[in-house]
Structures are given as structure tokens and as C-alpha cells.
C-alpha atoms as a PDB file:
ATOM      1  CA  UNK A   1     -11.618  -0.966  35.129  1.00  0.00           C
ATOM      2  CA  UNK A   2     -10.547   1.820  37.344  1.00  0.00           C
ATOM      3  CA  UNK A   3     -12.661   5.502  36.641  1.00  0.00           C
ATOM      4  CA  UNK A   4     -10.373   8.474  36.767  1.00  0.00           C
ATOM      5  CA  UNK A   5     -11.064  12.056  36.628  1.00  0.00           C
ATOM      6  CA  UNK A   6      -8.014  12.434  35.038  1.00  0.00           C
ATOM      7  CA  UNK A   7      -5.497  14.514  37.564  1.00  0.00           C
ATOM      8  CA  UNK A   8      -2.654  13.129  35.564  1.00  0.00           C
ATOM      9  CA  UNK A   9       0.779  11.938  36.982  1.00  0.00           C
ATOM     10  CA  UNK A  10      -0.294   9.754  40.187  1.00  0.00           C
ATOM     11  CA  UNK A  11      -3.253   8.690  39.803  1.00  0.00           C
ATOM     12  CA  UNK A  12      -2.787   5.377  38.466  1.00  0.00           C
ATOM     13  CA  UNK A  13      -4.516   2.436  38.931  1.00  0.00           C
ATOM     14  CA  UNK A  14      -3.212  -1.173  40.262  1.00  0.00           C
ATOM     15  CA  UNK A  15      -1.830  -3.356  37.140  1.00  0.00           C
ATOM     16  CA  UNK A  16      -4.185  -5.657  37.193  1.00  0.00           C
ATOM     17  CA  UNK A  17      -6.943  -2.714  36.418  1.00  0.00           C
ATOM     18  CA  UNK A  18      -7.456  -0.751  33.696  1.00  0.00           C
ATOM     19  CA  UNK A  19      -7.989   2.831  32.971  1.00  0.00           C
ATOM     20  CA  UNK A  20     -11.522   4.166  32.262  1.00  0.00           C
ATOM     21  CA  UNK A  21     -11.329   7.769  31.213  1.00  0.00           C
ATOM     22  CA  UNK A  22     -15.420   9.153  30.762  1.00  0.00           C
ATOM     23  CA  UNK A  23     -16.482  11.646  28.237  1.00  0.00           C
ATOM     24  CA  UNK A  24     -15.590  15.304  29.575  1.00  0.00           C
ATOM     25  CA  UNK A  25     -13.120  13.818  31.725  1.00  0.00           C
ATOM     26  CA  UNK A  26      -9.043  14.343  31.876  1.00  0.00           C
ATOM     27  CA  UNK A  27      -6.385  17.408  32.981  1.00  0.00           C
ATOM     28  CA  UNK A  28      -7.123  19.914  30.830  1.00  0.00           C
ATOM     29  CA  UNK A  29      -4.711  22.722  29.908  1.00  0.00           C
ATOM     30  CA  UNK A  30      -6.413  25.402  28.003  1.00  0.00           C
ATOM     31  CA  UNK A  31      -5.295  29.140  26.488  1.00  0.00           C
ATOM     32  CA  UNK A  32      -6.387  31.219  23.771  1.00  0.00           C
ATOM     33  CA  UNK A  33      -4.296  28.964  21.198  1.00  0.00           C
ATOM     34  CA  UNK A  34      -5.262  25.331  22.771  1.00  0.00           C
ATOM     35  CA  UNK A  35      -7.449  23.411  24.530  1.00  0.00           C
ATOM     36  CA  UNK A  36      -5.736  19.755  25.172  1.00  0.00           C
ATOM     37  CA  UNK A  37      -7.404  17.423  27.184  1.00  0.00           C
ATOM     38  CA  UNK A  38      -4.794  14.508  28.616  1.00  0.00           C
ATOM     39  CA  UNK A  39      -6.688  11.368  28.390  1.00  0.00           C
ATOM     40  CA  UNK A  40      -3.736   8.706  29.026  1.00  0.00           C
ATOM     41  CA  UNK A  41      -0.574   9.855  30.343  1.00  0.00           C
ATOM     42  CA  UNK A  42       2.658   7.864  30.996  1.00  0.00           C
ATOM     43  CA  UNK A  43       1.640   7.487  34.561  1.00  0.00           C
ATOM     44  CA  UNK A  44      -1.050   4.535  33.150  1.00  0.00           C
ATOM     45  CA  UNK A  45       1.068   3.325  29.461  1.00  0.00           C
ATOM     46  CA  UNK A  46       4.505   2.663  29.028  1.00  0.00           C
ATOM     47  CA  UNK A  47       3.289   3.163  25.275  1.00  0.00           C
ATOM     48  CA  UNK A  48       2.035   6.369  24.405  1.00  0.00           C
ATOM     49  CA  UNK A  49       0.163   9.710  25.730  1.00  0.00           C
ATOM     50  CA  UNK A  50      -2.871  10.337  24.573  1.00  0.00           C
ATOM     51  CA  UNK A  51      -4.657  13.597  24.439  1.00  0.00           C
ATOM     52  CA  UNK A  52      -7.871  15.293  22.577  1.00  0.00           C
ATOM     53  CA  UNK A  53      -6.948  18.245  21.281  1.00  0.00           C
ATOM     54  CA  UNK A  54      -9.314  21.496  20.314  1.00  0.00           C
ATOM     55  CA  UNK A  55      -7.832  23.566  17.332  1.00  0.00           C
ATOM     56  CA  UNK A  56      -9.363  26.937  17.363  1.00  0.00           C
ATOM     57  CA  UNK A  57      -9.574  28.559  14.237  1.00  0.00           C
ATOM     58  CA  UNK A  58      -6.232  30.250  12.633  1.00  0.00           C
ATOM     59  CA  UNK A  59      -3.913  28.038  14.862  1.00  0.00           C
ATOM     60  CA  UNK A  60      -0.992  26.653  12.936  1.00  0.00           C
ATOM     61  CA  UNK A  61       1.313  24.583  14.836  1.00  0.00           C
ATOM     62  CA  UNK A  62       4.157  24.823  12.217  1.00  0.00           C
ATOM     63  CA  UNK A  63       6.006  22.277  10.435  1.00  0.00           C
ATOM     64  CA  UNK A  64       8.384  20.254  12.439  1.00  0.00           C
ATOM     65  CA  UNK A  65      10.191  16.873  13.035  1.00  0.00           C
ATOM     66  CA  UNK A  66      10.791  14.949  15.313  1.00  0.00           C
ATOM     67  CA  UNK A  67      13.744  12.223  15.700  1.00  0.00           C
ATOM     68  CA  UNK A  68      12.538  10.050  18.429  1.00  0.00           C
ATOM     69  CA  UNK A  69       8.853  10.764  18.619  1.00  0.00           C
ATOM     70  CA  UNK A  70       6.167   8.736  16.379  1.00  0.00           C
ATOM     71  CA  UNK A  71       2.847  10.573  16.542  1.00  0.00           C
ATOM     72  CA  UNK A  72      -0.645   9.519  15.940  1.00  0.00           C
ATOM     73  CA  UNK A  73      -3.858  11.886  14.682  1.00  0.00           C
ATOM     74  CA  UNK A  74      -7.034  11.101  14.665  1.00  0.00           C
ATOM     75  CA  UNK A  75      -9.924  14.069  13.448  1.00  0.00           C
ATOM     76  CA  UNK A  76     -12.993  13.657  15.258  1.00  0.00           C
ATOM     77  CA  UNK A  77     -14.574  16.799  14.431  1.00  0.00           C
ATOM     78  CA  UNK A  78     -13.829  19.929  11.451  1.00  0.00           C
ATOM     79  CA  UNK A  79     -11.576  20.309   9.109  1.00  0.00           C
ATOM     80  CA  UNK A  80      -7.702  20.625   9.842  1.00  0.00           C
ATOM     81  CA  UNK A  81      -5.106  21.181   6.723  1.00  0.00           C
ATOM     82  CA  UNK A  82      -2.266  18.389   7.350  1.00  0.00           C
ATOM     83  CA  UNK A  83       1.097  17.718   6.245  1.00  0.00           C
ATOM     84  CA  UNK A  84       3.425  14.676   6.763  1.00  0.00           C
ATOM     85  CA  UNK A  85       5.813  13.974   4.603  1.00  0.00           C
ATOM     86  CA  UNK A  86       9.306  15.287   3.611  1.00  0.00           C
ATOM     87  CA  UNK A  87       9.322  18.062   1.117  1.00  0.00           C
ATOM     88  CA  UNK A  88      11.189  18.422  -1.798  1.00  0.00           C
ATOM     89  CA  UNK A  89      12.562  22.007  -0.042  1.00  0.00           C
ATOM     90  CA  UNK A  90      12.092  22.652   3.612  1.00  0.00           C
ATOM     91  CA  UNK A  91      11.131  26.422   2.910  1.00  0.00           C
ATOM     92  CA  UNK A  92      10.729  28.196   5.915  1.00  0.00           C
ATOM     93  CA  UNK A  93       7.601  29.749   5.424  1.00  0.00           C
ATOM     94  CA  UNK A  94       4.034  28.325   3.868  1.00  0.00           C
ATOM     95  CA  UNK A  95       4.436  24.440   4.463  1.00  0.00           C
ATOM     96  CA  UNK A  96       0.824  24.605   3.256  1.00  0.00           C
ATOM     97  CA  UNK A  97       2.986  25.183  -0.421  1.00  0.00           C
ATOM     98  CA  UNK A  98       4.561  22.176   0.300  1.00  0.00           C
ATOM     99  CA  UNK A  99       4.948  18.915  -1.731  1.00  0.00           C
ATOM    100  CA  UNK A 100       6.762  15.628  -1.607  1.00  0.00           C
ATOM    101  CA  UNK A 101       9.834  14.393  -4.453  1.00  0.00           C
ATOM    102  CA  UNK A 102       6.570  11.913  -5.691  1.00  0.00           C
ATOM    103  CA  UNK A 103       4.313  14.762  -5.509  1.00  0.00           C
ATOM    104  CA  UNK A 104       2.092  14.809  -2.294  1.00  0.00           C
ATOM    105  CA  UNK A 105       0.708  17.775  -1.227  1.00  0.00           C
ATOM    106  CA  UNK A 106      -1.089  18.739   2.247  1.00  0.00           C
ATOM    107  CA  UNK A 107      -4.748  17.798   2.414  1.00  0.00           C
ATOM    108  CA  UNK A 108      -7.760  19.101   4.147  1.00  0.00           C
ATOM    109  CA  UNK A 109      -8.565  16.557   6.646  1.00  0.00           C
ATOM    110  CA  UNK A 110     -11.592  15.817   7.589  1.00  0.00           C
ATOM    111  CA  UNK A 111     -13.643  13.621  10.217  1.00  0.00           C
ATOM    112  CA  UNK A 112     -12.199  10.395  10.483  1.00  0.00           C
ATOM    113  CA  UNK A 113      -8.845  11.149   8.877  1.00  0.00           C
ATOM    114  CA  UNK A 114      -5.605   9.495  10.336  1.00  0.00           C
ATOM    115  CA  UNK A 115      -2.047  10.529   9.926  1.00  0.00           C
ATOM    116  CA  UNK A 116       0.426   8.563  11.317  1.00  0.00           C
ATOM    117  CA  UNK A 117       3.752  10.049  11.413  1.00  0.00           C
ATOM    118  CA  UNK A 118       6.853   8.330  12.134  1.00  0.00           C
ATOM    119  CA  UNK A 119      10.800   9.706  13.750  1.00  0.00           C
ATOM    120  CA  UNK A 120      12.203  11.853  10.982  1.00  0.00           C
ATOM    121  CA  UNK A 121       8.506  12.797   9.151  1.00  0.00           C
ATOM    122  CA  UNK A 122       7.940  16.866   8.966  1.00  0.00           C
ATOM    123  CA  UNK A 123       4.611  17.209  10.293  1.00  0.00           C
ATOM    124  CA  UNK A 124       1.928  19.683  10.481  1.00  0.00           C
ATOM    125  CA  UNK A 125      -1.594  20.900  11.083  1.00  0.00           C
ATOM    126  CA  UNK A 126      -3.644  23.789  11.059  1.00  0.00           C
ATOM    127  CA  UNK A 127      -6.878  25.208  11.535  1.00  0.00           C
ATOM    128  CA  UNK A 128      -7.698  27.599   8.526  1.00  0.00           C
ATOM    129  CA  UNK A 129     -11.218  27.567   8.643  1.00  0.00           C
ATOM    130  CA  UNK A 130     -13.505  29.609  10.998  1.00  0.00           C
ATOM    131  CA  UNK A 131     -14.746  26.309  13.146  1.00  0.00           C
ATOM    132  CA  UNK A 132     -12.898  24.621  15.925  1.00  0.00           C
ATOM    133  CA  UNK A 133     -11.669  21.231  15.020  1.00  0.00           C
ATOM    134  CA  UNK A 134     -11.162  18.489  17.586  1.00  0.00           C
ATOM    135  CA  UNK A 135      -8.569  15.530  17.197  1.00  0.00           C
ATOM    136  CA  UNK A 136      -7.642  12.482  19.246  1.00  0.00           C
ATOM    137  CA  UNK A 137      -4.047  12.924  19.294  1.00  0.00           C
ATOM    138  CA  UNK A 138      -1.058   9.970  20.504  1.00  0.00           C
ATOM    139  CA  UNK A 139       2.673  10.512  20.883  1.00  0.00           C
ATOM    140  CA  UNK A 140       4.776   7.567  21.698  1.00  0.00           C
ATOM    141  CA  UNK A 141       7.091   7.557  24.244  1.00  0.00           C
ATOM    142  CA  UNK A 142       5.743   9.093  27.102  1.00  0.00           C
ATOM    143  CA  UNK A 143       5.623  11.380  29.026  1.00  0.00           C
ATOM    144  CA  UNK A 144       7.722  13.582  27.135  1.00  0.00           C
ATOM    145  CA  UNK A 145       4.377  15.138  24.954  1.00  0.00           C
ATOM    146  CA  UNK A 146       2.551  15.925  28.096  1.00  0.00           C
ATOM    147  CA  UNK A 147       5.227  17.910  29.574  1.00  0.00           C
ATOM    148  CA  UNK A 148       5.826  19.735  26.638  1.00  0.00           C
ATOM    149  CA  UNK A 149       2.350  20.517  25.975  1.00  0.00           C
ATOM    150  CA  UNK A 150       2.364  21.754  29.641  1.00  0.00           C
ATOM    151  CA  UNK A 151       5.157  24.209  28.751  1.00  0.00           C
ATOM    152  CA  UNK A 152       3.943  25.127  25.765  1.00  0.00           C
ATOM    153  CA  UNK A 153       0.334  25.842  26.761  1.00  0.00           C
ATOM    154  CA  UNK A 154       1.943  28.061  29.408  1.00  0.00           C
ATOM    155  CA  UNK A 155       3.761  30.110  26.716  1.00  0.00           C
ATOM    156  CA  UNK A 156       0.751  30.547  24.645  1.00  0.00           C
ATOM    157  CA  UNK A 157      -0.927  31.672  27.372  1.00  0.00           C
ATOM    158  CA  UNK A 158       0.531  34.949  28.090  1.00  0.00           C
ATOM    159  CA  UNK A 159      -0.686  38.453  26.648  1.00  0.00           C
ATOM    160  CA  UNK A 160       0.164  39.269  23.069  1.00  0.00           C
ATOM    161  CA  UNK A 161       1.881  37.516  20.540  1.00  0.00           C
ATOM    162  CA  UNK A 162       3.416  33.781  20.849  1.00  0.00           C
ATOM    163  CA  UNK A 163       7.392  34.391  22.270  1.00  0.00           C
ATOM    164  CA  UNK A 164       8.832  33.031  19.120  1.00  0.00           C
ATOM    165  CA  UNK A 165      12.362  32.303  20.974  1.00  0.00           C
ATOM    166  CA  UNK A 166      10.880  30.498  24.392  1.00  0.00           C
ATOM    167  CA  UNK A 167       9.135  28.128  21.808  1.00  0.00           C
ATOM    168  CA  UNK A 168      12.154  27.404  19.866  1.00  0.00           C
ATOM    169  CA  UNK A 169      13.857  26.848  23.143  1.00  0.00           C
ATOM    170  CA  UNK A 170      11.027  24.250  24.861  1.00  0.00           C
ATOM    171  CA  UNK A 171      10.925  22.250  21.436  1.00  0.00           C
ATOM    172  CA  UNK A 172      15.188  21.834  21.371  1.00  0.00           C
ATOM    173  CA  UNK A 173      14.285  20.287  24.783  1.00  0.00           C
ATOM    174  CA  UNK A 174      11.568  18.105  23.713  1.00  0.00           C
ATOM    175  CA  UNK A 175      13.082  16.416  20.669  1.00  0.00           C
ATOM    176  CA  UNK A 176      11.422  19.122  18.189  1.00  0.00           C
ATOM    177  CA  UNK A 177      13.088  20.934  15.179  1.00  0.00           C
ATOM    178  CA  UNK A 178      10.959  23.807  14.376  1.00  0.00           C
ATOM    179  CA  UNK A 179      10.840  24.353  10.525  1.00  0.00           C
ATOM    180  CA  UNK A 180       7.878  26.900   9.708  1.00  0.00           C
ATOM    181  CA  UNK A 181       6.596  29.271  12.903  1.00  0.00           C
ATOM    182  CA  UNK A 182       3.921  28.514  15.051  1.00  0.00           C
ATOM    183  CA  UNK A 183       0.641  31.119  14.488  1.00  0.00           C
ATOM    184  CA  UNK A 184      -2.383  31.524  16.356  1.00  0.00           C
ATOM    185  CA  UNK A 185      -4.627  34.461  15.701  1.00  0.00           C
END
């Protein structure tokens, strides 16, 4: 299997190796609100991106949907309140208040939780406890995750509060339909 350090796009190995990606190693893209770590990118599978992902605490990425998209979470470490289902009323506020027609409700997810969610599935997660929570996180197709994650991370990265509008804008792009706000503290 081929080692990387993970530069991302161009760094691919021959297809008859593998990729081996080392703890620690990977792009990373980091600002106040994330810390994502690209592990797999769509430079080395046809299939999906894959990323770990630091939450810091307070950071809710909002509810959302996506219609081509099928995402993938895995919680390695804290706890991370999760939605993924369709609501009986897409409020536009508190998807934490949510609940499904056959009565699901978010949960607190803990280590080793999963949530798959496919095309067409509101989705959410958020960090409301004072710990950083890590997840191994998959989107499927790539690379369209990686470059919005790029894009995103960029936003979040400038002084003061989150630019409500240039989000809304990068997620139209990107297949997203933003239905509660994205917060970080």
C-alpha cells in the first residue's frame, strides 16, 4: 500500500496500490468553528470522501438536505446531538425540537454511534456540550464535500460572526438546502 501524507488532489497512488493514510496524517483545514482532517479524497475513490472531523463545543452545523449526496457518520470520540430524519414541520429554528410523523426525536450520540443518511434525509449535528467531539465522517460522490468544506472552512474563518448569506450561497452550489442556521460560538 502506498503511505501518503495526505496533500490531497494529486497525490494518488498507481491502481494497483492502495492508499495508507497514518494516524495524524491528511490536509487539514482548521478555524475557530472546524477542524477537518481529509483522509480519502476523490483523487484515490471514485466512491466517497472521507474526512475526521473535530466539533468544538457550541458548533451547530444546522439542519439541511441534501438531494444527491448520501452521507456517512461515525463518532469516535464525545457526545454530538444528531438528527436525520424528516420532521413532521421543517421549523426554521431549534431542529433539536424536532420529531419524525412516527415519533423520532434527535439523540445524543455517543462513541460508536452511526448515522447514515441518505439523498432527501434532513440532517444535523451539534456539539452542545463543553468537550470537543471527533467523528469519522463519508460523503458519497466525491469530490464535491471536500471542496465545499474548503469553502466553507474559509468562511468560518474570518473575524466575527459566520456571514450567514456567503454560506447560503456556497451550499446552493454544493447540492445543500439550508433549513435551520449554522452557529458556532
Amino acid at each position: 500500500m502506498a503511505a501518503t501524507e495526505g496533500t490531497g488532489a494529486g497525490d494518488g497512488a498507481r491502481a494497483s496500490e492502495g492508499l495508507l493514510v497514518p494516524p495524524g496524517h491528511g490536509r487539514v483545514v482548521r478555524t475557530p468553528a472546524q477542524h477537518v482532517t481529509f483522509k480519502v479524497t476523490g483523487s484515490h475513490s471514485r466512491t466517497a470522501s472521507t474526512f475526521e472531523v473535530i466539533v468544538p463545543p457550541g458548533f451547530d452545523v444546522g439542519a439541511h438536505v441534501h438531494t444527491r449526496s448520501e452521507e456517512l457518520f461515525y463518532v469516535l470520540e464525545g457526545e454530538l446531538d444528531v438528527l436525520a430524519f424528516e420532521p413532521r414541520v421543517r421549523t426554521p429554528e431549534h431542529w433539536q425540537k424536532w420529531e419524525s410523523r412516527s415519533g423520532t426525536r434527535v439523540v445524543r450520540a455517543t462513541p460508536g454511534t452511526i448515522i447514515v443518511v441518505p439523498p432527501g434525509c434532513p440532517h444535523a449535528f451539534a456539539n452542545p456540550t463543553e468537550t470537543p467531539a471527533k467523528m469519522f465522517f463519508q460523503a458519497s460522490p466525491p469530490p464535491d464535500h471536500e471542496r465545499y468544506f474548503e469553502e466553507l472552512l474559509e468562511i468560518l474563518g474570518q473575524e466575527g460572526p459566520p456571514d450567514h448569506e456567503a454560506i447560503e450561497e456556497l451550499r446552493r452550489r454544493y447540492d445543500i438546502e439550508q433549513l435551520t442556521p449554522l452557529r458556532h460560538r
